[in-house]
PDB file of N, CA and C in Angstrom:
ATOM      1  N   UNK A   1     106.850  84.829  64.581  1.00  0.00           N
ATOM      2  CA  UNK A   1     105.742  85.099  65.466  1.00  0.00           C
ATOM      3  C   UNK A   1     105.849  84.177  66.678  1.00  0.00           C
ATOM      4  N   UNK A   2     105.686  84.865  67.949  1.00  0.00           N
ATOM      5  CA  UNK A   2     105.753  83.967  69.010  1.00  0.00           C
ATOM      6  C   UNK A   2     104.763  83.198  69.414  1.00  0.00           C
ATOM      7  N   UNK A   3     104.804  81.558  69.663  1.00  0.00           N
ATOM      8  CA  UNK A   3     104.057  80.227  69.959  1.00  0.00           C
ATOM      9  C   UNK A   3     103.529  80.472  71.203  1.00  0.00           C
ATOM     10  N   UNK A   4     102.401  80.028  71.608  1.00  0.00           N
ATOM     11  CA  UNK A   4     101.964  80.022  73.110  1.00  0.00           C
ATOM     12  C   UNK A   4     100.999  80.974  73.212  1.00  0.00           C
ATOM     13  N   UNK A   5     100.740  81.188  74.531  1.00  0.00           N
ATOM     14  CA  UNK A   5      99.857  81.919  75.485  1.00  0.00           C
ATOM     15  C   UNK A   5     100.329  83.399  75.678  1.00  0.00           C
ATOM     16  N   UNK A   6      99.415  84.184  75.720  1.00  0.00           N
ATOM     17  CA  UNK A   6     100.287  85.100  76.484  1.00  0.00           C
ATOM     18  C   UNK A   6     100.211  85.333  77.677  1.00  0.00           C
ATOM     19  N   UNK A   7     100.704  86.483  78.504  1.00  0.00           N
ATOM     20  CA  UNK A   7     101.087  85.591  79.733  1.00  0.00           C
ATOM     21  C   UNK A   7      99.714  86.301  81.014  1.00  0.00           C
ATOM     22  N   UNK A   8      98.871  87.493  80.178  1.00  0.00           N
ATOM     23  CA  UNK A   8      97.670  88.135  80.689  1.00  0.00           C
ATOM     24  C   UNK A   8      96.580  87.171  80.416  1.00  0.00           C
ATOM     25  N   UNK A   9      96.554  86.693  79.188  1.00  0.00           N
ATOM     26  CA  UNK A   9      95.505  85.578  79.150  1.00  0.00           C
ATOM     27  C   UNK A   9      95.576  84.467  80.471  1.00  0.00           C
ATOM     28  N   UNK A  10      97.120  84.178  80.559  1.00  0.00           N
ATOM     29  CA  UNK A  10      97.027  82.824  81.064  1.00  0.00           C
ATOM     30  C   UNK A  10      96.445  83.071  82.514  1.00  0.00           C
ATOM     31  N   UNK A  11      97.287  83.984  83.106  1.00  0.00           N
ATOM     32  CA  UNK A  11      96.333  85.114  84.150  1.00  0.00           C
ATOM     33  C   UNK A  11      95.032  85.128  84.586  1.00  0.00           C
ATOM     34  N   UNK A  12      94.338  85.553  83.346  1.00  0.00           N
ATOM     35  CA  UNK A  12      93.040  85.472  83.265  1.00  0.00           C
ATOM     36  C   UNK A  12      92.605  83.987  83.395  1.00  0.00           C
ATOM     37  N   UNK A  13      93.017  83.666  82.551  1.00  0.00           N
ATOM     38  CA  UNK A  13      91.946  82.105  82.938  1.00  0.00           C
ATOM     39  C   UNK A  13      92.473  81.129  83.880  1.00  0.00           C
ATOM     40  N   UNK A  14      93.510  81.370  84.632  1.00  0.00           N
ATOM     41  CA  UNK A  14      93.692  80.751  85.947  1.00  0.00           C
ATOM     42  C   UNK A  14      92.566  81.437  86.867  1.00  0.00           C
ATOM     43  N   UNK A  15      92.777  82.477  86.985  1.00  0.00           N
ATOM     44  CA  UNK A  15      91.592  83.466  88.012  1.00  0.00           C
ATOM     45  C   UNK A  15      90.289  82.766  87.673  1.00  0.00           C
ATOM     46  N   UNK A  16      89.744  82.419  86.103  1.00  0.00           N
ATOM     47  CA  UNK A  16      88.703  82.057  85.803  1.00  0.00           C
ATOM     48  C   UNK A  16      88.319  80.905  86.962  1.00  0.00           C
ATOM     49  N   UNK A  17      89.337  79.625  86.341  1.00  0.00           N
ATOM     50  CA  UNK A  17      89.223  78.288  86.928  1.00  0.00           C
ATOM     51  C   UNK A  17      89.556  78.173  88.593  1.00  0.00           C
ATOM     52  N   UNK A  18      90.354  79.357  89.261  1.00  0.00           N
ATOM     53  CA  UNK A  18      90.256  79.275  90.383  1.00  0.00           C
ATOM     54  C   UNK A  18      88.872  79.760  91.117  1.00  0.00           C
ATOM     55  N   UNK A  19      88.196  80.580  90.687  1.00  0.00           N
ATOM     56  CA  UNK A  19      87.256  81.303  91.448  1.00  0.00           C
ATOM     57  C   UNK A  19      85.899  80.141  91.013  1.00  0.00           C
ATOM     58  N   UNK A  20      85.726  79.145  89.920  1.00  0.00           N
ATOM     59  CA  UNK A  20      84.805  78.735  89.182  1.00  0.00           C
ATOM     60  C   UNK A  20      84.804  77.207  90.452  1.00  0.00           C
ATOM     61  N   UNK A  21      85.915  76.683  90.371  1.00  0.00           N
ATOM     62  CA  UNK A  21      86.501  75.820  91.691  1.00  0.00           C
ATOM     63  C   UNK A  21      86.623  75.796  92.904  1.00  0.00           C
ATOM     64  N   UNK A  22      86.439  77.422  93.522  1.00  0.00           N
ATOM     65  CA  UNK A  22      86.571  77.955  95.005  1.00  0.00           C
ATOM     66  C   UNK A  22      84.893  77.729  95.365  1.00  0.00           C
ATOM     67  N   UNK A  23      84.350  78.447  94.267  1.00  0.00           N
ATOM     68  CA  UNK A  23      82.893  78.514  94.268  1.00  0.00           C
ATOM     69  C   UNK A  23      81.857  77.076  94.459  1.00  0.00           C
ATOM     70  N   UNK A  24      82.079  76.045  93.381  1.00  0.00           N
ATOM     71  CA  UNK A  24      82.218  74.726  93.469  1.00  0.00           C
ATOM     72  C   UNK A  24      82.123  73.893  95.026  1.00  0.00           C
ATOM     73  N   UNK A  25      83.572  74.253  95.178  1.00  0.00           N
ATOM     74  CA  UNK A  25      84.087  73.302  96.325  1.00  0.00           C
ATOM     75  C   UNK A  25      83.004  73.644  97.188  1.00  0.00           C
ATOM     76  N   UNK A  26      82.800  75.316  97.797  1.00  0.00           N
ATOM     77  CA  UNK A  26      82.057  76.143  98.951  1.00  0.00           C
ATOM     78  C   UNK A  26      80.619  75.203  98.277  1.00  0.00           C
ATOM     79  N   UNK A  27      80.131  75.147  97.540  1.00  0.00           N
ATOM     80  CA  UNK A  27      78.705  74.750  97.261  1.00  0.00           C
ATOM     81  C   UNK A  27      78.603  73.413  97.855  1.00  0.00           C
ATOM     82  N   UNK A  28      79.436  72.525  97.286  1.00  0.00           N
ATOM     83  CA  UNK A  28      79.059  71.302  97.408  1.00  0.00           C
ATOM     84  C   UNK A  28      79.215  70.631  98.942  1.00  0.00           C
ATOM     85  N   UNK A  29      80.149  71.461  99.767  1.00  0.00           N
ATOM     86  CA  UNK A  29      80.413  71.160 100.813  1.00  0.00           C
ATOM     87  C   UNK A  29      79.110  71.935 101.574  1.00  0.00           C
ATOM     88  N   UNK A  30      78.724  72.547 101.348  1.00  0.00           N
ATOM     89  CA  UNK A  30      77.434  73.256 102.131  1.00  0.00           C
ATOM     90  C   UNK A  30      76.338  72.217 101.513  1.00  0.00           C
ATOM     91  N   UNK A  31      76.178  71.854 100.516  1.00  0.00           N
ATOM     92  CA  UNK A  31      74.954  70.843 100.217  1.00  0.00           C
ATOM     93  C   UNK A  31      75.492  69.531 101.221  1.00  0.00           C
ATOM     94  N   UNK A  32      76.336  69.250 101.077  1.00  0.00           N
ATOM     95  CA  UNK A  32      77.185  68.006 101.571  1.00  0.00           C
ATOM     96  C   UNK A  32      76.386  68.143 103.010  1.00  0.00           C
ATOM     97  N   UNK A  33      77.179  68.904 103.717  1.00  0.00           N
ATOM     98  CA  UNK A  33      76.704  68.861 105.339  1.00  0.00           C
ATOM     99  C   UNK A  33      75.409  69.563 105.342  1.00  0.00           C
ATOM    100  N   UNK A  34      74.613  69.948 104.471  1.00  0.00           N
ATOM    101  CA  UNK A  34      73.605  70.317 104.901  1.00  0.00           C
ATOM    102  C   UNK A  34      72.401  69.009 104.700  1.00  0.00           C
ATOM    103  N   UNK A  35      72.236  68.718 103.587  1.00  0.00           N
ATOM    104  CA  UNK A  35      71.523  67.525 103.491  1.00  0.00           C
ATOM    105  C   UNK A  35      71.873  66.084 103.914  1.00  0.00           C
ATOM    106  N   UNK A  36      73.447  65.673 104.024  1.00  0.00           N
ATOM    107  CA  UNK A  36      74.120  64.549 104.036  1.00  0.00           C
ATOM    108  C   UNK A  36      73.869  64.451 105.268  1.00  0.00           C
ATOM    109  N   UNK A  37      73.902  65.211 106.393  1.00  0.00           N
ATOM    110  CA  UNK A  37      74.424  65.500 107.798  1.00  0.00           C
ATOM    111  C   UNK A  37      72.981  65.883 108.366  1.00  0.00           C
ATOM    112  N   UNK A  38      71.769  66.503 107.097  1.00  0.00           N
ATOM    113  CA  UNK A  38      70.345  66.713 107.497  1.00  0.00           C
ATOM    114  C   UNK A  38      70.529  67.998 108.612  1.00  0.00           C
ATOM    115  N   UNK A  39      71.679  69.070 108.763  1.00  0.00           N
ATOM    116  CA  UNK A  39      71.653  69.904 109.038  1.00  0.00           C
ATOM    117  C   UNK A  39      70.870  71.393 108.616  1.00  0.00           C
ATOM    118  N   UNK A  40      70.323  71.313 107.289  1.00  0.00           N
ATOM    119  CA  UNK A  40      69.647  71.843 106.434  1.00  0.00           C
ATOM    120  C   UNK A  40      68.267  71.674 106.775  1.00  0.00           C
ATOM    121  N   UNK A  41      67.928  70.837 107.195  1.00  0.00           N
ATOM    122  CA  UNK A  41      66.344  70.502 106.906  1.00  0.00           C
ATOM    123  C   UNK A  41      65.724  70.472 108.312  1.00  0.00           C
ATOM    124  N   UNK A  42      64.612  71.227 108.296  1.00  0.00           N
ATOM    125  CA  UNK A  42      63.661  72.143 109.907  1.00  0.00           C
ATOM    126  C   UNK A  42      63.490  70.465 110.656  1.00  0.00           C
ATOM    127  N   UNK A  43      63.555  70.542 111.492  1.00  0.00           N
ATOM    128  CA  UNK A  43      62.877  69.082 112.397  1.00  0.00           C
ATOM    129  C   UNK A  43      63.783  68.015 112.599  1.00  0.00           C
ATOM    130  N   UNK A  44      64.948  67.961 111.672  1.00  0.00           N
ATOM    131  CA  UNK A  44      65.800  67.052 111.672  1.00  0.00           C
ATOM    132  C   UNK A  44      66.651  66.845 112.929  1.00  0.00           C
ATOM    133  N   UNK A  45      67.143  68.243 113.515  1.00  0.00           N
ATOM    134  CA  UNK A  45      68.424  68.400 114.208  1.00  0.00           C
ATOM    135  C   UNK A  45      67.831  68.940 115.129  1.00  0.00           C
ATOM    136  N   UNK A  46      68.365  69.931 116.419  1.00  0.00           N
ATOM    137  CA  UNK A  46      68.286  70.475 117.465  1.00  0.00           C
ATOM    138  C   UNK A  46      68.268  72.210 116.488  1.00  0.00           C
ATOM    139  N   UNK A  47      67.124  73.031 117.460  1.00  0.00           N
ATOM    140  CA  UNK A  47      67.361  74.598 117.045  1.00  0.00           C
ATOM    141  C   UNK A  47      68.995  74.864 116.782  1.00  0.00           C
ATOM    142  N   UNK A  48      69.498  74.206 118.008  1.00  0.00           N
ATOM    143  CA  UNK A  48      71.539  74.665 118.217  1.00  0.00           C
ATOM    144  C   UNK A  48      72.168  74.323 116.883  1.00  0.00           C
ATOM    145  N   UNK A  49      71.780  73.407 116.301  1.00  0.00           N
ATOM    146  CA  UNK A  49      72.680  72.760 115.065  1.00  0.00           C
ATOM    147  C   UNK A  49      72.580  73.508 114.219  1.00  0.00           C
ATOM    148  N   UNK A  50      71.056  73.631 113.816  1.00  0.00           N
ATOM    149  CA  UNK A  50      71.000  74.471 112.253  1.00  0.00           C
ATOM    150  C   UNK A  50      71.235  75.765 113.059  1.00  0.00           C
ATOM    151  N   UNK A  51      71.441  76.381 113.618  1.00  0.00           N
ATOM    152  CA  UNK A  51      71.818  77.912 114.285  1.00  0.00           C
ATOM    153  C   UNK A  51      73.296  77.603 113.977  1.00  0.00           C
ATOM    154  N   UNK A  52      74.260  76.928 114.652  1.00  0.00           N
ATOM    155  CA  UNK A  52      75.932  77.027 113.858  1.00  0.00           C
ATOM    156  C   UNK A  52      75.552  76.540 112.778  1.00  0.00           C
ATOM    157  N   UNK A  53      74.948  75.130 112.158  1.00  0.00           N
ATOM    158  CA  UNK A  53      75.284  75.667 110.666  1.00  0.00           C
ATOM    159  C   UNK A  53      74.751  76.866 109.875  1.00  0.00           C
ATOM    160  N   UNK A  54      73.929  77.425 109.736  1.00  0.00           N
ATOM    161  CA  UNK A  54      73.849  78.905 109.198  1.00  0.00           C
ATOM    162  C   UNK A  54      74.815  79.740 109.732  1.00  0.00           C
ATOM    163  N   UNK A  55      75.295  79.726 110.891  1.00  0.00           N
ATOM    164  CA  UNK A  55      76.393  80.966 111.141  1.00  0.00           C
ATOM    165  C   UNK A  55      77.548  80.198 110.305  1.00  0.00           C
ATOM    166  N   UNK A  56      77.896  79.459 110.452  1.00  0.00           N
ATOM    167  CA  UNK A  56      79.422  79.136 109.781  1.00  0.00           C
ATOM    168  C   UNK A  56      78.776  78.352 108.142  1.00  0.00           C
ATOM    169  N   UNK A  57      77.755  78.707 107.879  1.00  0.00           N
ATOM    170  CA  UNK A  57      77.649  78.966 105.979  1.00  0.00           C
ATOM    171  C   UNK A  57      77.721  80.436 105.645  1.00  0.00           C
ATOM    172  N   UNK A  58      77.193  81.535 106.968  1.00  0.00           N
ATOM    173  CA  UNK A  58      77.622  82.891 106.703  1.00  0.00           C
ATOM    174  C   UNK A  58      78.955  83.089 106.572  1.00  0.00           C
ATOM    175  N   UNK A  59      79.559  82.438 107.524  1.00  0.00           N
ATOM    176  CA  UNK A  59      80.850  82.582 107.980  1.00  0.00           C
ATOM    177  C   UNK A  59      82.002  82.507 106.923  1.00  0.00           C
ATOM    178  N   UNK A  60      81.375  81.079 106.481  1.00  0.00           N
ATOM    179  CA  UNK A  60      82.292  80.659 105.219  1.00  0.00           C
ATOM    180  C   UNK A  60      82.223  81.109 103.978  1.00  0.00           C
ATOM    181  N   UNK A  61      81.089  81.630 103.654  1.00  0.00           N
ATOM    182  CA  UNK A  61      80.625  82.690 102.824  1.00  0.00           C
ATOM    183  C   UNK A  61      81.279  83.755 102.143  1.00  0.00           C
ATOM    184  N   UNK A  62      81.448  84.439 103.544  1.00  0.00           N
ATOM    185  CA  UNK A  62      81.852  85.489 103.606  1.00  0.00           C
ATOM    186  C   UNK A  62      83.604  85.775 103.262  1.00  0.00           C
ATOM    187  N   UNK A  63      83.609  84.522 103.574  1.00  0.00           N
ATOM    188  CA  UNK A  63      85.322  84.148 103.290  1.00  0.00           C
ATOM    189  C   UNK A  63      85.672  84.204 101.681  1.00  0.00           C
ATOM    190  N   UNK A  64      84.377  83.126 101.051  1.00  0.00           N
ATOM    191  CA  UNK A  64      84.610  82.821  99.762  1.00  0.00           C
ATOM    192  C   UNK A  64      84.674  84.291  99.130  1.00  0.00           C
ATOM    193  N   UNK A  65      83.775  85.329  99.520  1.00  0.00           N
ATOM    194  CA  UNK A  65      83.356  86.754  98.635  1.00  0.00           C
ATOM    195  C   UNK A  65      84.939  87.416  99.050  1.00  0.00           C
ATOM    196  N   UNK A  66      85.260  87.388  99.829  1.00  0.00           N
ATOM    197  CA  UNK A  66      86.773  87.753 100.051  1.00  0.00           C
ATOM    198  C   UNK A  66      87.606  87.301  99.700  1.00  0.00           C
ATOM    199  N   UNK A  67      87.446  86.141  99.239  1.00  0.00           N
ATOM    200  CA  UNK A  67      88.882  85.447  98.669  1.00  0.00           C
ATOM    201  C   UNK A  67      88.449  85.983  97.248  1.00  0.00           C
ATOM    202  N   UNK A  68      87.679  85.867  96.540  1.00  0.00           N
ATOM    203  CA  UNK A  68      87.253  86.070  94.737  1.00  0.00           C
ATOM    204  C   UNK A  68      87.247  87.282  94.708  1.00  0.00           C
ATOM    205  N   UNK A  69      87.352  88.443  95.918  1.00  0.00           N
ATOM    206  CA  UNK A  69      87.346  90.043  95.842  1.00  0.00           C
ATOM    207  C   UNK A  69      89.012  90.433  95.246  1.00  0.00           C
ATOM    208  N   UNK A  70      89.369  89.461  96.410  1.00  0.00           N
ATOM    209  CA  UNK A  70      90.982  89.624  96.303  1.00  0.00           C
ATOM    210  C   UNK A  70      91.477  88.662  95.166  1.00  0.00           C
ATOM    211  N   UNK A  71      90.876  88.292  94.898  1.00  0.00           N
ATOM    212  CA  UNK A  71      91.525  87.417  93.396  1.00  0.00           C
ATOM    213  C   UNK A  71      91.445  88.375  92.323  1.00  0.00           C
ATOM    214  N   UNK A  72      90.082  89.014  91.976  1.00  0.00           N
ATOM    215  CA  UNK A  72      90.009  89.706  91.013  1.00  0.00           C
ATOM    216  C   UNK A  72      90.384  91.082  90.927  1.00  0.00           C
ATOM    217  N   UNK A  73      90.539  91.277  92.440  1.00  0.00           N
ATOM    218  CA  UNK A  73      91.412  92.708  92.281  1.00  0.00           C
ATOM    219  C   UNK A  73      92.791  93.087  92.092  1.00  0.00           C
ATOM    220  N   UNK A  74      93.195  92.090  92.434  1.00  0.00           N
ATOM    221  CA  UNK A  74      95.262  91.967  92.396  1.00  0.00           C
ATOM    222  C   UNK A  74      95.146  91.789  90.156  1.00  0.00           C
ATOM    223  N   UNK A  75      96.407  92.730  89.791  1.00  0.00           N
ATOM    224  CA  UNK A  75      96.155  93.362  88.592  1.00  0.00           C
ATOM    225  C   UNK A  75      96.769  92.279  87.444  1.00  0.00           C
TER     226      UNK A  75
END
């Protein structure tokens, strides 16, 4: 009987830990500059600031749902 993984599992749970880690990273870096940087919070910054940061948390967003689209769709 053959030892190990097989090689759809291993597949699978790379995809798991990559998308669980992509997701992660995108969070913490949006809490990061949003509270760390007080870009997040009404009164702190200029209208201009929190206006790019919400466009480029859409922005980046939108990236993450595309990258985990294309992760989980490749077979």
């Amino acid at each position: 009987m053959e030892q190990g993984w097989d090689d759809d599992i291993k597949v699978f749970f790379v995809k798991i830990l990559n998308s669980v880690a992509m997701t992660l990273l995108w969070v913490l870096a949006a809490v990061t500059a949003g509270l760390y940087f007080k870009l997040a919070l009404v009164g702190s910054t200029s209208l201009t600031g929190h206006i790019i940061f919400y466009i480029l948390l859409a922005v980046t967003f939108y990236g993450l749902v595309r990258y985990l689209y294309r992760t989980w769709k490749k077979p």
